[in-house]
C-alpha atoms as a PDB file:
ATOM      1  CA  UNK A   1     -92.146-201.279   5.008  1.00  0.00           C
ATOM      2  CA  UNK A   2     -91.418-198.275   7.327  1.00  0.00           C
ATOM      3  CA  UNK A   3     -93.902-195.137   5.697  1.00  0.00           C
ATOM      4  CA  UNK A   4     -92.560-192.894   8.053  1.00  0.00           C
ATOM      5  CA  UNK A   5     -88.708-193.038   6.526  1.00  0.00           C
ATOM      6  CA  UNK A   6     -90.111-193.709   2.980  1.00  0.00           C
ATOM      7  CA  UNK A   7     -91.585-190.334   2.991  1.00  0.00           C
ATOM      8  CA  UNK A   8     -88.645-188.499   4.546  1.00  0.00           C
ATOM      9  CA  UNK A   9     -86.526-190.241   2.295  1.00  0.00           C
ATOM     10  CA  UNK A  10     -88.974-188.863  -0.672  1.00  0.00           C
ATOM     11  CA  UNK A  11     -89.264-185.439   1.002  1.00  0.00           C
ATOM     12  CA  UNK A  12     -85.349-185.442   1.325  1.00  0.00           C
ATOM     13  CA  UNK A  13     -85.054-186.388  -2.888  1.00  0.00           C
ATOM     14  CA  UNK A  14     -87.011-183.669  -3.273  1.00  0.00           C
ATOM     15  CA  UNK A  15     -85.211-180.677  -1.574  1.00  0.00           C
ATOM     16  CA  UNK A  16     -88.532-180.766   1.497  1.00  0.00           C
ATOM     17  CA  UNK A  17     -88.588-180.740   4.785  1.00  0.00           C
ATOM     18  CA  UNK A  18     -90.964-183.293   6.915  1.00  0.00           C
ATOM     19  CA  UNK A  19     -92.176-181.896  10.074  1.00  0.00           C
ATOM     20  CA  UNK A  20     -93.064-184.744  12.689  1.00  0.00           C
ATOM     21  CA  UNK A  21     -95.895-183.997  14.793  1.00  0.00           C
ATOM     22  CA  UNK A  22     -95.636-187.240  16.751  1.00  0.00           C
ATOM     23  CA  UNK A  23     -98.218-186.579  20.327  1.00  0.00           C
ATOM     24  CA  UNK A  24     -97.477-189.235  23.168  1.00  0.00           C
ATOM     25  CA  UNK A  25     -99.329-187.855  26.067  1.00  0.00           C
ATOM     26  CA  UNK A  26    -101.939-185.015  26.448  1.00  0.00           C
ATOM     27  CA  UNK A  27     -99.422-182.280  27.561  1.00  0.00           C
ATOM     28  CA  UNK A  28     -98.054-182.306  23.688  1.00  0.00           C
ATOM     29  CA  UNK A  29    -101.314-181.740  22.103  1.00  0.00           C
ATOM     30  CA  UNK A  30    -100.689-177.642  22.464  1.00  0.00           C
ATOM     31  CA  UNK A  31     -97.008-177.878  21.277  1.00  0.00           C
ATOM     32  CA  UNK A  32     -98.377-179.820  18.263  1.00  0.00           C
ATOM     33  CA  UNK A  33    -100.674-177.283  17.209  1.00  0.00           C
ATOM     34  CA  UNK A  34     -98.297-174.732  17.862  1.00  0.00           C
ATOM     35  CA  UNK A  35     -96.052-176.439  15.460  1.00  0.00           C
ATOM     36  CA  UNK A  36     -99.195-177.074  12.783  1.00  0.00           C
ATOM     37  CA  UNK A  37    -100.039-173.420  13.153  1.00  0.00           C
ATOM     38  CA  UNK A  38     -96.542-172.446  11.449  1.00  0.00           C
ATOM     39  CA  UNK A  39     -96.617-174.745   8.910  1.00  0.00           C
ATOM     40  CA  UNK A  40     -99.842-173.376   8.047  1.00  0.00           C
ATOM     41  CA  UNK A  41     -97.878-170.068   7.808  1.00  0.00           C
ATOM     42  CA  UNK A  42     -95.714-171.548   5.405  1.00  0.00           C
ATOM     43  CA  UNK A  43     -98.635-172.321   3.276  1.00  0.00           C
ATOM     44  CA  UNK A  44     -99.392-168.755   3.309  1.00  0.00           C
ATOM     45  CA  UNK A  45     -96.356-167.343   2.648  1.00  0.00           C
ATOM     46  CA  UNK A  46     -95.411-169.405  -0.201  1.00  0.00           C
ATOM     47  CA  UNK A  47     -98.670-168.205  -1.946  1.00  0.00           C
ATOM     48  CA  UNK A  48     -97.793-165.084  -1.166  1.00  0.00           C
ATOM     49  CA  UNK A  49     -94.250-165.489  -2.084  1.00  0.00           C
ATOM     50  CA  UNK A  50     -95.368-166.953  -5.797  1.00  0.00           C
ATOM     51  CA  UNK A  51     -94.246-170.212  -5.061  1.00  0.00           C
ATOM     52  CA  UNK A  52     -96.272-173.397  -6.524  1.00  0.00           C
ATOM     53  CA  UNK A  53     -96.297-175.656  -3.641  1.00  0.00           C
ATOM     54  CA  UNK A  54     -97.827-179.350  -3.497  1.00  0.00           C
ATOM     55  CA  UNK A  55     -99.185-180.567  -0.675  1.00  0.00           C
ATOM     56  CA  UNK A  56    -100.165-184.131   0.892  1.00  0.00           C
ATOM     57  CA  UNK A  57    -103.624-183.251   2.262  1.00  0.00           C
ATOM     58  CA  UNK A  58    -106.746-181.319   0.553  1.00  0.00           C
ATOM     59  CA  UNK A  59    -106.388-179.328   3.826  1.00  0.00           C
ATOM     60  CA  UNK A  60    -103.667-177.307   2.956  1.00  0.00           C
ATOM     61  CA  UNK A  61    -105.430-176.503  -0.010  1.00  0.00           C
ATOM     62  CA  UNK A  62    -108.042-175.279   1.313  1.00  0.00           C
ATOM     63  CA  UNK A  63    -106.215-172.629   3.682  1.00  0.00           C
ATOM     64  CA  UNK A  64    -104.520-171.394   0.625  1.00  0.00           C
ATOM     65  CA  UNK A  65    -102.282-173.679  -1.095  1.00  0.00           C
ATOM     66  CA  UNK A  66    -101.852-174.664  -4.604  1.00  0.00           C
ATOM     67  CA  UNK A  67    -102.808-178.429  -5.112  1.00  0.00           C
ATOM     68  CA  UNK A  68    -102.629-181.428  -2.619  1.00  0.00           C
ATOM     69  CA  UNK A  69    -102.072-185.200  -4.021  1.00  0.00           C
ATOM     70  CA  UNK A  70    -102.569-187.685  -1.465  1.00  0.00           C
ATOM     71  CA  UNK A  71    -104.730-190.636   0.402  1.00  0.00           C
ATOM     72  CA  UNK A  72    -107.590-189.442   1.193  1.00  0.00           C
ATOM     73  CA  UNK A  73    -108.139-188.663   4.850  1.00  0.00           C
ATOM     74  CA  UNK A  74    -111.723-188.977   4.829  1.00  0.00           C
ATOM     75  CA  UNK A  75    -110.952-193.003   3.578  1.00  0.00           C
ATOM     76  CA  UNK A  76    -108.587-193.546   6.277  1.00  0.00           C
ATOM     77  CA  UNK A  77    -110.456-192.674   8.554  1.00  0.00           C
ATOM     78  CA  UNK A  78    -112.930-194.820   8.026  1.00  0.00           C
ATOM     79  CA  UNK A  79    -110.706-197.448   7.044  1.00  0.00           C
ATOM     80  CA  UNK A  80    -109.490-197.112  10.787  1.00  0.00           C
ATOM     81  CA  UNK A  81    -112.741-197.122  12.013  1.00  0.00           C
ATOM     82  CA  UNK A  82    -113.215-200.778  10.836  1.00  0.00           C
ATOM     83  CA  UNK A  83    -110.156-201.858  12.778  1.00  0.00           C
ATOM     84  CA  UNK A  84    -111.794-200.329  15.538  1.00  0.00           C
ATOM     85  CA  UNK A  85    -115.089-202.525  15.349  1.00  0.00           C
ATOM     86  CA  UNK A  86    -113.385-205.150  14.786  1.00  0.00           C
ATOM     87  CA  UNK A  87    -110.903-205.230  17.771  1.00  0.00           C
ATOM     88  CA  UNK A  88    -114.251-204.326  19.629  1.00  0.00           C
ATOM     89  CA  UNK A  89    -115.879-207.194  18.845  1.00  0.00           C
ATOM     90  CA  UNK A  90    -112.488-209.166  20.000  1.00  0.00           C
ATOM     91  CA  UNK A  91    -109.980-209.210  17.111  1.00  0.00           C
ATOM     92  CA  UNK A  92    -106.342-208.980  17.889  1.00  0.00           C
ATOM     93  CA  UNK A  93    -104.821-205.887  16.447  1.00  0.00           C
ATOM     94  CA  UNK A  94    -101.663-208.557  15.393  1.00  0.00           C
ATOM     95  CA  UNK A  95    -104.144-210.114  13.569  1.00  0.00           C
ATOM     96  CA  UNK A  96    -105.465-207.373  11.551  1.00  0.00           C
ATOM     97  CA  UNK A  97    -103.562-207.020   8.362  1.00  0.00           C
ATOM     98  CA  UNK A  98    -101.516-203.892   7.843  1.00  0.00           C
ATOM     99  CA  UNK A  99    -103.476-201.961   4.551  1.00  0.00           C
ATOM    100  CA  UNK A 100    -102.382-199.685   2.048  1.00  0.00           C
ATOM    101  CA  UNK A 101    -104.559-196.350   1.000  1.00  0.00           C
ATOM    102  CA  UNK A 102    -106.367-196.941  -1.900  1.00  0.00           C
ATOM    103  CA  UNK A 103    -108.461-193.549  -2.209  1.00  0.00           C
ATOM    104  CA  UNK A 104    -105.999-190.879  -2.993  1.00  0.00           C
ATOM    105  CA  UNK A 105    -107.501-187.420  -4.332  1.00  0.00           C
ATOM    106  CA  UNK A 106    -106.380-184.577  -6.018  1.00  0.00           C
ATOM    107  CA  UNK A 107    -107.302-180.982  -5.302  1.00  0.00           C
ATOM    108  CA  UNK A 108    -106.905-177.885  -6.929  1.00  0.00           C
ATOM    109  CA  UNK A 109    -107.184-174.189  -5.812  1.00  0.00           C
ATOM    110  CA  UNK A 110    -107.346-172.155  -8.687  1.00  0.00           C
ATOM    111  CA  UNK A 111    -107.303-168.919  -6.546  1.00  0.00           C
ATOM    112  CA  UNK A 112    -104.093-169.447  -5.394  1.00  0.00           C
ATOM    113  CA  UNK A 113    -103.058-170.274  -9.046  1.00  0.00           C
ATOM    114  CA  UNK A 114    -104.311-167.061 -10.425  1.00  0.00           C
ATOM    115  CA  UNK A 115    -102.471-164.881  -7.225  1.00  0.00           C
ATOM    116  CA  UNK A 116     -99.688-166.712  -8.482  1.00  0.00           C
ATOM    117  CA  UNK A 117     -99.690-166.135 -11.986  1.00  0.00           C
ATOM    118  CA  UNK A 118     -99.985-170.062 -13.005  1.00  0.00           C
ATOM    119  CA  UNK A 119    -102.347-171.504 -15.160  1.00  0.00           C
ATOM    120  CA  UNK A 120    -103.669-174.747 -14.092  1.00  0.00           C
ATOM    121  CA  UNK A 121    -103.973-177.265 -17.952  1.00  0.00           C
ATOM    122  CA  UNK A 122    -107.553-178.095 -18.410  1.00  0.00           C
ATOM    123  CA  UNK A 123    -106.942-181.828 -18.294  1.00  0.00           C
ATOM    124  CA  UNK A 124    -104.923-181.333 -15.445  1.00  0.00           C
ATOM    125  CA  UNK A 125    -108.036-180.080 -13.949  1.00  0.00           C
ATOM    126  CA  UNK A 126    -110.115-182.426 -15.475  1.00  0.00           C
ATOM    127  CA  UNK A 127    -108.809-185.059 -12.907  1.00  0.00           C
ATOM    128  CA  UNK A 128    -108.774-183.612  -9.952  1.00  0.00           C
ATOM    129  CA  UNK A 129    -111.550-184.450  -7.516  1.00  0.00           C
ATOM    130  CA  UNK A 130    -111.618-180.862  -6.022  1.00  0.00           C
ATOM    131  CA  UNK A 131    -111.656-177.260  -7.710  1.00  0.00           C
ATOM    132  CA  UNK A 132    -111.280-174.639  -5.247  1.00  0.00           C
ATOM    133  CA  UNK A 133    -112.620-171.784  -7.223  1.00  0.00           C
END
């Protein structure tokens, strides 16, 4: 399973664009952020614009934008962090099985609903894990 041209096939179905922000070397780290900081200035502008955007991280959500549905980063990362003791303590990383999220989360910014004009369904609501308010 390739994730990386599942989603762009996914984003691509859906009329989206997927911007890579793949860092090799230390050198790229500022043209990354660069690259992060516009896409953050997407978030904004659709808001602005009226436009009901999803996102993939509770991030996005929080610097404005409508709702994000997606594995929870918090998880990974401490999914990862297993890996990490355990190649410490002398595991090959060949070894390791390859895991799937299984925490995803939904959150919810009901500011950026009401600047928008869209009312967010009480059950809807009822199952996210975060309301911004």
């Amino acid at each position: 399973m390739n994730l990386w041209k599942e989603t762009q096939d996914a984003a691509e179905a859906l009329g989206l664009k997927v911007l890579p922000l793949d860092i090799r070397a230390a050198d790229e780290i500022d043209q990354a952020f660069d690259a992060m900081a516009k896409e953050h200035e997407i978030v904004q502008l659709a808001a602005k614009n009226r436009v009901p955007a999803m996102y993939p991280f509770a991030d996005d959500v929080e610097l404005g934008g409508l709702m994000a549905y997606g594995s929870s980063r918090v998880d990974l990362w401490r999914r990862a962090a297993v890996y990490v003791d355990r190649i410490l303590k002398g595991a090959k990383p060949g070894d390791l099985p390859v895991e799937q999220p299984t925490k995803f989360e939904l959150v919810i910014n009901l500011k950026t609903a009401k600047q928008i004009g869209l009312t967010i369904p009480p059950n809807v609501l009822a199952r996210a894990d975060k309301v911004i308010r």
